[in-house]
C-alpha atoms as a PDB file:
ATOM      1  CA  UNK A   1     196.984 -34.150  27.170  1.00  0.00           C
ATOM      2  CA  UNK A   2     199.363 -36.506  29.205  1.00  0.00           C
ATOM      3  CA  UNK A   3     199.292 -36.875  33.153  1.00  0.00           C
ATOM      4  CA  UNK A   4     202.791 -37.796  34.385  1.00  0.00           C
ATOM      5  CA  UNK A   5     202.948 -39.010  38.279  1.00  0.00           C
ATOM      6  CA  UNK A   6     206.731 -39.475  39.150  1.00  0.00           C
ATOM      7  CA  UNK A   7     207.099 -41.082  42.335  1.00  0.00           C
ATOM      8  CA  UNK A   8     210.587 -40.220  44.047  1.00  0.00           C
ATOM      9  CA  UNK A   9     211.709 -42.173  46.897  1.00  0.00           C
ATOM     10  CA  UNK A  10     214.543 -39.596  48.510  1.00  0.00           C
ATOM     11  CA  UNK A  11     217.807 -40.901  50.591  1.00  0.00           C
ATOM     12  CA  UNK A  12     216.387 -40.825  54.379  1.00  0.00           C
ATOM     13  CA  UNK A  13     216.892 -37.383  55.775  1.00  0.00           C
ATOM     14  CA  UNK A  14     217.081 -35.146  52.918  1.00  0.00           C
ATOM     15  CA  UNK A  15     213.918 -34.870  51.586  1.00  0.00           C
ATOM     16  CA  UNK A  16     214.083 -31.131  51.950  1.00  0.00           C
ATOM     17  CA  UNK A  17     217.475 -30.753  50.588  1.00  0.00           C
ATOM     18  CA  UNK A  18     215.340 -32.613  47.261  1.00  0.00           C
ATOM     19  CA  UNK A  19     212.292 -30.318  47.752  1.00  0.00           C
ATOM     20  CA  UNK A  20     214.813 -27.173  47.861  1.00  0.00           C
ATOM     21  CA  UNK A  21     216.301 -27.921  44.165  1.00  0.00           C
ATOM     22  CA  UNK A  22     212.790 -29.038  42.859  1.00  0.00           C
ATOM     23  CA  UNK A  23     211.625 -25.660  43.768  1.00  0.00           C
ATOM     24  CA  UNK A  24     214.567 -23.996  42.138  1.00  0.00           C
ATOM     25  CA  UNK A  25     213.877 -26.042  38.355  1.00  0.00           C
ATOM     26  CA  UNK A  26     209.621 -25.497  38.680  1.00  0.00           C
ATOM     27  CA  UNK A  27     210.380 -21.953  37.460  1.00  0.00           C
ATOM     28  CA  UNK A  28     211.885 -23.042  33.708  1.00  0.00           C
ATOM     29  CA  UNK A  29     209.949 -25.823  33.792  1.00  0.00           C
ATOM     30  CA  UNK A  30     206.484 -24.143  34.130  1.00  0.00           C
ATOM     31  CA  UNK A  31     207.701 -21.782  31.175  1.00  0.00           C
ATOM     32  CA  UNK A  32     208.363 -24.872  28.963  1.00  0.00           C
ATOM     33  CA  UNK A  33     206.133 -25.365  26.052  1.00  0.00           C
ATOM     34  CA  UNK A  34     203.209 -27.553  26.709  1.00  0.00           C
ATOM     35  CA  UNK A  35     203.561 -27.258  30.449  1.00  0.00           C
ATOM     36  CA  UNK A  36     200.080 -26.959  32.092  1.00  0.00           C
ATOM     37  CA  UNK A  37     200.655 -28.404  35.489  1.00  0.00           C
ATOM     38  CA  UNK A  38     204.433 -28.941  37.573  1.00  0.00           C
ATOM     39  CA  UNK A  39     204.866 -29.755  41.231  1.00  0.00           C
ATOM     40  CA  UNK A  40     205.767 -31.913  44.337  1.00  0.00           C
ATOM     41  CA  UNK A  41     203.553 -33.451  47.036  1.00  0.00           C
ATOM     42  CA  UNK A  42     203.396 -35.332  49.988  1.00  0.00           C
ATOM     43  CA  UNK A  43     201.455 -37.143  52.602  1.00  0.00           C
ATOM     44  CA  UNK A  44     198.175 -34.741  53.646  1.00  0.00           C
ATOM     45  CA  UNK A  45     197.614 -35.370  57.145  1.00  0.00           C
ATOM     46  CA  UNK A  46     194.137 -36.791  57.243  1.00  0.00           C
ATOM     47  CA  UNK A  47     191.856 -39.238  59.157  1.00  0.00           C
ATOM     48  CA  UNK A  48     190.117 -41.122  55.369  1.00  0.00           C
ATOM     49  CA  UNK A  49     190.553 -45.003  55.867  1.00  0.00           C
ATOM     50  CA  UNK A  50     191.617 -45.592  52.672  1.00  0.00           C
ATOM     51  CA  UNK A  51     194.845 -43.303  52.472  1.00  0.00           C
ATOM     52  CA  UNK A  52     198.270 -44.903  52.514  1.00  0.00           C
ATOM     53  CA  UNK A  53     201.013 -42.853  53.513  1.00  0.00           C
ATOM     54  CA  UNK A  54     204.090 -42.904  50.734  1.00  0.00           C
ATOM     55  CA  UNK A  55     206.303 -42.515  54.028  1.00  0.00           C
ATOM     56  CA  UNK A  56     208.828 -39.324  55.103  1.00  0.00           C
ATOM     57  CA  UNK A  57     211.343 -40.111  52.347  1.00  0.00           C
ATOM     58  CA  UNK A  58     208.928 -39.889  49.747  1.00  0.00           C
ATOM     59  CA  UNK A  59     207.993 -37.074  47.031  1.00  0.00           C
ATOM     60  CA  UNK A  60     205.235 -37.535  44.292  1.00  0.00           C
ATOM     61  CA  UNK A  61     205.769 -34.902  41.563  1.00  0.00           C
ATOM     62  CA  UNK A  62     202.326 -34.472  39.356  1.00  0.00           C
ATOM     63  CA  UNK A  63     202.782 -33.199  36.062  1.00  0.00           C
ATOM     64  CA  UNK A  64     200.172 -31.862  33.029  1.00  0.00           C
ATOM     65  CA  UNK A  65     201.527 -31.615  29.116  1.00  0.00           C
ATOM     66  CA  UNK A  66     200.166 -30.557  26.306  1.00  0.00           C
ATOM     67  CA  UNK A  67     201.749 -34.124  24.673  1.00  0.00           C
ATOM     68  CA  UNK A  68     204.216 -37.031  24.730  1.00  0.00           C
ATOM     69  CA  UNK A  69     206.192 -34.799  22.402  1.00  0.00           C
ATOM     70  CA  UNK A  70     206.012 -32.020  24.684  1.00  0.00           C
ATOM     71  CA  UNK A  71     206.986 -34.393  27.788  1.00  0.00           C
ATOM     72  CA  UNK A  72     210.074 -35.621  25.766  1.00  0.00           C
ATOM     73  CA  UNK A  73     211.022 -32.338  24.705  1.00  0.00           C
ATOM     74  CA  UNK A  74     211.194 -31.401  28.919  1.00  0.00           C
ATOM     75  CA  UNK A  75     212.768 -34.496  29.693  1.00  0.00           C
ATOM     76  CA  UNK A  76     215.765 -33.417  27.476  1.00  0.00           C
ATOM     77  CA  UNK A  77     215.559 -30.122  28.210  1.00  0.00           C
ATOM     78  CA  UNK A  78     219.394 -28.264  29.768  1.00  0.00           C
ATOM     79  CA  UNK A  79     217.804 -27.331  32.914  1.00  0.00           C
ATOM     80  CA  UNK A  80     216.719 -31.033  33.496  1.00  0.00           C
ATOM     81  CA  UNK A  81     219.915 -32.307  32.840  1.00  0.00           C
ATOM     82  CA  UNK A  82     221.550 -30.035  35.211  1.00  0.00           C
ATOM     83  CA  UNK A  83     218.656 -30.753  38.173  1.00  0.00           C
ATOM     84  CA  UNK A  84     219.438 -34.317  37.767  1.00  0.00           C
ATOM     85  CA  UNK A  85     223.101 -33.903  39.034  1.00  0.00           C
ATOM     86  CA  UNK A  86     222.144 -31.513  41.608  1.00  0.00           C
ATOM     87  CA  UNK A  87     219.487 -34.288  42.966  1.00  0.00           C
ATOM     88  CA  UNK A  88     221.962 -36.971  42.607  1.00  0.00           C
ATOM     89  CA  UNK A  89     222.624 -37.376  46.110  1.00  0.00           C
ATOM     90  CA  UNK A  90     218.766 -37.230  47.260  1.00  0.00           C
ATOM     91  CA  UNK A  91     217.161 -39.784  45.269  1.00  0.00           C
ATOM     92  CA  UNK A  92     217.036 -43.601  45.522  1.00  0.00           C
ATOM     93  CA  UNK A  93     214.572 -44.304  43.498  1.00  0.00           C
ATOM     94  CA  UNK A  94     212.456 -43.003  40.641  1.00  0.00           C
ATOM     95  CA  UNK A  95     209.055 -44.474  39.569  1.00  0.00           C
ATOM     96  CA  UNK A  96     207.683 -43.030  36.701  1.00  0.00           C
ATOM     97  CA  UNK A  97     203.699 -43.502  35.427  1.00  0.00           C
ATOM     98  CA  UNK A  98     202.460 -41.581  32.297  1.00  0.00           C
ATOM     99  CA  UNK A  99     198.896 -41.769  32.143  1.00  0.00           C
ATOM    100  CA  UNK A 100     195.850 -40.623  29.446  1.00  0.00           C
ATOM    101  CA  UNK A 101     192.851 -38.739  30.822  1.00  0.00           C
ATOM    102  CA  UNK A 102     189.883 -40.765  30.524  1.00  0.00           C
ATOM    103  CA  UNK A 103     186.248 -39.322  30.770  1.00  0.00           C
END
């Protein structure tokens, strides 16, 4: 199993507009093989010391597969390609981290 964290940094004041067609592409993704985990986050309101805020333009998408085959197989697949132009105008940036789970 990989863990994928996919930090998106939107264009200020359409973070929802981003969250909107994210929502729209979970529902192939989550059917894709070797999907066990798809979705956005942000910022929890909370009073722990050691939080730091990602900040109102920012969207961290945590991810589960299966494998790096499976992950490569979802980064190509037609409904991807398609989100990518519809997010176009949201996103800035894109940092991507693909992690192993360790004991």
């Amino acid at each position: 199993m990989i863990h994928v964290l996919a930090l998106i940094e939107t264009t200020p004041g359409h973070r929802e507009d981003f969250l909107k067609e994210f929502a729209q592409v979970t529902v192939p993704v989550r059917k894709e093989n070797g999907c066990i985990e798809y979705g956005a986050a942000v910022d929890a309101v909370t009073d722990l010391p050691v939080q730091q805020s990602l900040g109102a333009n920012f969207v961290m998408i945590v991810e589960k597969w299966e494998s790096l085959a499976h992950l490569k197989a979802h980064l190509v697949a037609p409904h991807m390609a398609d989100y990518r132009i519809r997010i176009k105008p949201f996103v800035q940036s894109v940092r991507l981290q693909v992690l192993e789970p360790r004991a």
